[in-house]
N, C-alpha and C. Protein backbone atom coordinates (compact mmCIF):
# COMPACT_ATOMS: atom_id res chain seq x y z
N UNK A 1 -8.16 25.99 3.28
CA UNK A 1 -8.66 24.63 3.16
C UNK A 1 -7.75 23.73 3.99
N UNK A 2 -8.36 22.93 4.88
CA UNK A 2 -7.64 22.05 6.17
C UNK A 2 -7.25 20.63 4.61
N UNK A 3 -6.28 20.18 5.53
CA UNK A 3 -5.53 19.02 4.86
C UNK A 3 -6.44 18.00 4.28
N UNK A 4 -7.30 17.61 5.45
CA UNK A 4 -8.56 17.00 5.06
C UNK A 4 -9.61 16.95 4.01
N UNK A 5 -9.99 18.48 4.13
CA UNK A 5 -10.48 18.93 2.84
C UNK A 5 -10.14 19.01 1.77
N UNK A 6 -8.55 18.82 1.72
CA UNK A 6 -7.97 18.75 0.59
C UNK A 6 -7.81 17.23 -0.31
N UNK A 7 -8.11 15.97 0.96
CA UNK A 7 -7.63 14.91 0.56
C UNK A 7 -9.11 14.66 0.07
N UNK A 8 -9.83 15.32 0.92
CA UNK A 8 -11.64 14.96 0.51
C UNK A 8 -11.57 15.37 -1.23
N UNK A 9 -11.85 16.80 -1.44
CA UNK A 9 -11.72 17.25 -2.85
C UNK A 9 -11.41 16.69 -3.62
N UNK A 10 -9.54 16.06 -3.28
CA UNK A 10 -8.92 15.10 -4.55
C UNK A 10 -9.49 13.75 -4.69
N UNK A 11 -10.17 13.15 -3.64
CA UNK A 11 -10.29 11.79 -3.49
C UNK A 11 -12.13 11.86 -4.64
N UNK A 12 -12.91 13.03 -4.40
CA UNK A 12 -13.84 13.85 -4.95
C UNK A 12 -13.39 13.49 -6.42
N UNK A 13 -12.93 14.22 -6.55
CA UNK A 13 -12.23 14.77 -8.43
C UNK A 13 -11.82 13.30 -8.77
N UNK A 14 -11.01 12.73 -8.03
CA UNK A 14 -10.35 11.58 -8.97
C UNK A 14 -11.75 10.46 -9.05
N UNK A 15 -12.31 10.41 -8.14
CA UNK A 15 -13.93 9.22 -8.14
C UNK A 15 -14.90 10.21 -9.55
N UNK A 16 -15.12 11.62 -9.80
CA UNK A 16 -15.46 11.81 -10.96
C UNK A 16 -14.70 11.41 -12.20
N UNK A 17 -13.37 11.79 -12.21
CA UNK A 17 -13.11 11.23 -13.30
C UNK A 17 -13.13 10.19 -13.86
N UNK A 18 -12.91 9.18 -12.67
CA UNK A 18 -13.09 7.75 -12.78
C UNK A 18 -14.87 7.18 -13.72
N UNK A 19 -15.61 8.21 -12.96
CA UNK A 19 -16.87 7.81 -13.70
C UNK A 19 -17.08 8.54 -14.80
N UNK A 20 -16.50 9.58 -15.18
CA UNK A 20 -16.59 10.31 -16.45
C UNK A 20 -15.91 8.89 -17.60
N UNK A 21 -14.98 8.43 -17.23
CA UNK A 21 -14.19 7.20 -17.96
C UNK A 21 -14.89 6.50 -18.33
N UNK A 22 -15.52 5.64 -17.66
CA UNK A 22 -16.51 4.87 -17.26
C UNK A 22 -17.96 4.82 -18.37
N UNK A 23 -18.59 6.32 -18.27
CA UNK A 23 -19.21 6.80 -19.29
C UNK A 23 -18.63 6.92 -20.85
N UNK A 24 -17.68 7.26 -20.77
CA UNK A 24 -17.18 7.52 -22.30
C UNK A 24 -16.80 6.25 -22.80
N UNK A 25 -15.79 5.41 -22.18
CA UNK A 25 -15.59 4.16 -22.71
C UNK A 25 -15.99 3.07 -21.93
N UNK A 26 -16.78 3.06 -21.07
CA UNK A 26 -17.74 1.59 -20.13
C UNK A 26 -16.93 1.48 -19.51
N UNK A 27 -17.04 0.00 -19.03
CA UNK A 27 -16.60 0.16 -17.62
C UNK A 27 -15.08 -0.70 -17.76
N UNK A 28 -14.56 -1.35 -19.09
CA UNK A 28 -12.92 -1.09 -19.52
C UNK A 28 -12.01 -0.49 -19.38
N UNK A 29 -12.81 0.72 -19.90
CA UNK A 29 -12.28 2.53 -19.56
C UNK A 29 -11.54 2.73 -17.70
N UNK A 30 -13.06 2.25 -17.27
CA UNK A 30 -12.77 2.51 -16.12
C UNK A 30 -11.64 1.53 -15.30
N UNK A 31 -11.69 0.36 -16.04
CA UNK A 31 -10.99 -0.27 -14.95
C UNK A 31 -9.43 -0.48 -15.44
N UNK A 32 -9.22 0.30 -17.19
CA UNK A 32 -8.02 0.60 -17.30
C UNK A 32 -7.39 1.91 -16.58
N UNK A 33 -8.40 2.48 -15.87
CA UNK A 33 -7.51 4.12 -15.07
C UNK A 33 -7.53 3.33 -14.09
N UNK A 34 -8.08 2.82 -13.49
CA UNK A 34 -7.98 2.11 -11.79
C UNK A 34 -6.82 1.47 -11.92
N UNK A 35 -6.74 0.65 -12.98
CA UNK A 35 -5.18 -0.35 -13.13
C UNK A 35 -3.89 0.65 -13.16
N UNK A 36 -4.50 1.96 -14.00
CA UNK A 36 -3.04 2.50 -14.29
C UNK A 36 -2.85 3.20 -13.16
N UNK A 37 -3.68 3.97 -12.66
CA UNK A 37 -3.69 4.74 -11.24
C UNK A 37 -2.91 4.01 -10.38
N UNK A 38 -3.23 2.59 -10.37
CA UNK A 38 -2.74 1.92 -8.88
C UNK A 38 -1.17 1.78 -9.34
N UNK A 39 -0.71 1.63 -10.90
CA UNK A 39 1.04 1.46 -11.20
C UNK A 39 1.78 2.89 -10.85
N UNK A 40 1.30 4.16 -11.34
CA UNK A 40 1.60 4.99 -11.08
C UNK A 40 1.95 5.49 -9.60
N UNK A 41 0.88 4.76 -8.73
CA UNK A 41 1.11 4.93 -7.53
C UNK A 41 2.39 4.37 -6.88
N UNK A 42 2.18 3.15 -7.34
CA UNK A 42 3.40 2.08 -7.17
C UNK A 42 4.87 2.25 -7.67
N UNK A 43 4.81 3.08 -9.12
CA UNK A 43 5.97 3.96 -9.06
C UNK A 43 6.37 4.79 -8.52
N UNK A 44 5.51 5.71 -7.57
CA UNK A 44 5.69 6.81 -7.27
C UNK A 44 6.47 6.50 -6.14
N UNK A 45 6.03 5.00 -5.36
CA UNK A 45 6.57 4.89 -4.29
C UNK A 45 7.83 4.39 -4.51
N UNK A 46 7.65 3.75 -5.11
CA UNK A 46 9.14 2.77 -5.26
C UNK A 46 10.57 4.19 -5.46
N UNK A 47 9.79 5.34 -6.03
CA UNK A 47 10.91 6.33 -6.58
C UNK A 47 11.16 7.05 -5.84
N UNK A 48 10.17 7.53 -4.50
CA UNK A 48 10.30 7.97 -3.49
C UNK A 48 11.49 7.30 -2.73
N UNK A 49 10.72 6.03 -2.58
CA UNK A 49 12.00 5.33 -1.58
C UNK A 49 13.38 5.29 -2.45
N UNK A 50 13.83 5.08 -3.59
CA UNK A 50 15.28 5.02 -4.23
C UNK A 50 15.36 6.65 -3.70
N UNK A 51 15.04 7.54 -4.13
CA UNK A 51 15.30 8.47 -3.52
C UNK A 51 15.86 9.22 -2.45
N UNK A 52 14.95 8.73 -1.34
CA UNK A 52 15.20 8.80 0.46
C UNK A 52 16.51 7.91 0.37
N UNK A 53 16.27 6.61 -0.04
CA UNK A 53 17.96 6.24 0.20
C UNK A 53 18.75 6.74 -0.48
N UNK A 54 18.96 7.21 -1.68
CA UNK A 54 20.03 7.83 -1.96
C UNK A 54 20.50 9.10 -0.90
N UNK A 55 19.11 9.62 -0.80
CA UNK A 55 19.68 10.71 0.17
C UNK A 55 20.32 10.07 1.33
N UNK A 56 20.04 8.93 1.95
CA UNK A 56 20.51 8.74 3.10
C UNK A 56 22.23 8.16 2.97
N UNK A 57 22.22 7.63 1.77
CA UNK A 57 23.75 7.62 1.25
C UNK A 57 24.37 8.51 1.34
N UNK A 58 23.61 9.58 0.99
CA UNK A 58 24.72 11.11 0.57
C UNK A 58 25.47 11.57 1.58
N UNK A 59 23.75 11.31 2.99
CA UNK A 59 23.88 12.22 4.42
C UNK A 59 25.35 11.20 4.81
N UNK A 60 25.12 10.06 4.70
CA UNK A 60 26.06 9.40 5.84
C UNK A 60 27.43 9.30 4.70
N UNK A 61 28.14 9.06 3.45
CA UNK A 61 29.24 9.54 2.81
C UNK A 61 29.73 11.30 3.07
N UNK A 62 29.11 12.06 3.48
CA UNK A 62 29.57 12.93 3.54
C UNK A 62 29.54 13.50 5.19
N UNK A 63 29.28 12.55 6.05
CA UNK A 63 29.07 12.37 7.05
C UNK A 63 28.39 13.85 7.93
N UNK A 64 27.36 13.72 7.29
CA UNK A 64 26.57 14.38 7.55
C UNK A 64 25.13 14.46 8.24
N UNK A 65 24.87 13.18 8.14
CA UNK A 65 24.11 12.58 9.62
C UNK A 65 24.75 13.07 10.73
N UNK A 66 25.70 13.95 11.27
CA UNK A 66 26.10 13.91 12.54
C UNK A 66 25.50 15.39 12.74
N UNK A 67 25.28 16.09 11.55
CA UNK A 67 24.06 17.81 11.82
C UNK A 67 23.36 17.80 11.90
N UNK A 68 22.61 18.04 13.29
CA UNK A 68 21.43 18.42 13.80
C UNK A 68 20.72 18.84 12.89
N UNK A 69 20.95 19.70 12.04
CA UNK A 69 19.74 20.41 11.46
C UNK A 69 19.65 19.40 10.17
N UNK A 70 20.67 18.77 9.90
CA UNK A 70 20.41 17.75 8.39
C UNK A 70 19.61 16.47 9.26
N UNK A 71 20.02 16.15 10.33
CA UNK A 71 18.80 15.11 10.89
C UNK A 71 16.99 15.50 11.11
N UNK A 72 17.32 16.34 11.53
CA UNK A 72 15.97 16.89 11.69
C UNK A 72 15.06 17.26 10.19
N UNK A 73 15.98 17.80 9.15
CA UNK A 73 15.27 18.13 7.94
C UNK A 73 14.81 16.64 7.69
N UNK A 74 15.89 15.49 7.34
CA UNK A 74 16.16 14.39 6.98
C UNK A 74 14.47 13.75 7.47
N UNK A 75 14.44 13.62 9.16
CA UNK A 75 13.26 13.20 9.67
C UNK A 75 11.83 13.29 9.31
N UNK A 76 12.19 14.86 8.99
CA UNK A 76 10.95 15.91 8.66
C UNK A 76 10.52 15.68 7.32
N UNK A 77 10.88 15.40 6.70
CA UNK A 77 10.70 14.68 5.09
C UNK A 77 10.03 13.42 5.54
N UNK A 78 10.88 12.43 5.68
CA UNK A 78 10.03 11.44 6.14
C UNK A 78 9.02 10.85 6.90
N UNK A 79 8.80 11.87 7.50
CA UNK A 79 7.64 11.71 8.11
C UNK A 79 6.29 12.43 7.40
N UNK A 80 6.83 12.99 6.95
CA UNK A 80 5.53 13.88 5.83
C UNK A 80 5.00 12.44 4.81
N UNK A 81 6.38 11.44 4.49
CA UNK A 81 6.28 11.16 3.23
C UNK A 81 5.49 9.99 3.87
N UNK A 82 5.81 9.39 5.46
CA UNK A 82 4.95 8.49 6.06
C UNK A 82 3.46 8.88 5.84
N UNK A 83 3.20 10.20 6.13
CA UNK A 83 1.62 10.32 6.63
C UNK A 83 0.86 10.26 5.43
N UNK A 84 1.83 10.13 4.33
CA UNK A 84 0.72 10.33 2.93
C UNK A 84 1.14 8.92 2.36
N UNK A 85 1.50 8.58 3.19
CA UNK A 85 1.75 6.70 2.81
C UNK A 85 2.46 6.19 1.44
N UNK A 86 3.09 7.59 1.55
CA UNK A 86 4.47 7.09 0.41
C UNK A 86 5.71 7.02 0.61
N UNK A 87 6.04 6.23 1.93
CA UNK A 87 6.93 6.03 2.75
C UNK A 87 6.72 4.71 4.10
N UNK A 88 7.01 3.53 3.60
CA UNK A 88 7.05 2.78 4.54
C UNK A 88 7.46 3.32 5.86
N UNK A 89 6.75 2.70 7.48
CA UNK A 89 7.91 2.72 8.66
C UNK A 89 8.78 1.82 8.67
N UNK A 90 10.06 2.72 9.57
CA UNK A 90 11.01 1.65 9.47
C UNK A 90 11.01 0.94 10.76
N UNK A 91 11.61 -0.29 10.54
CA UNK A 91 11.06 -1.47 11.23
C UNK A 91 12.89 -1.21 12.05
N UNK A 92 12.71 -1.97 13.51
CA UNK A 92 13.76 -1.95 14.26
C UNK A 92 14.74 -2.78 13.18
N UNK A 93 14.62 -3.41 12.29
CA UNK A 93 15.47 -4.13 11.57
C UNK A 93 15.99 -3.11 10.84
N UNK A 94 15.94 -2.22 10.40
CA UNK A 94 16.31 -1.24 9.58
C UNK A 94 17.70 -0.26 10.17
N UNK A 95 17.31 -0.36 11.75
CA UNK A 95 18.21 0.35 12.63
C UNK A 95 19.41 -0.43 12.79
């Protein structure tokens, strides 16, 4: 199953459940999972990012930003965590 198909499926499943909600307790139901869905999300990110920076604390106290292969892992994370948009870009201000 391509990445796509995968985001299709989940995006699939979570719009049923949403209307299974919907049905069982009207449309309250529903718009208390939409509300909580969207905090959860919003935690998820916020914990992501405390995260990435801590790591980026760790890399540069133990000065370890200067290994190739810890930059490259380092990158490679974040850029995964960009494409699923739980990871801001960083802005030249950041540099």
């Amino acid at each position: 199953m391509t990445e796509e198909n995968e985001k299709n499926t989940l995006e699939k499943l979570n719009e049923a459940f949403l209307d299974f909600t919907e049905n069982t307790f009207g449309e309250s139901g529903r718009e208390f999972m939409e509300k909580t869905q969207k905090q959860v999300n919003e935690f998820n990110v916020a914990a992501i990012k405390a995260f990435v920076e801590f790591g980026d604390q760790i890399i540069e106290n133990t000065k370890l930003g200067e290994n190739e292969m810890v930059q490259k892992s380092s990158n490679t994370v974040k850029d995964l965590l960009r494409q699923y948009n739980l990871l801001e870009e960083e802005s030249e201000e950041d540099f």
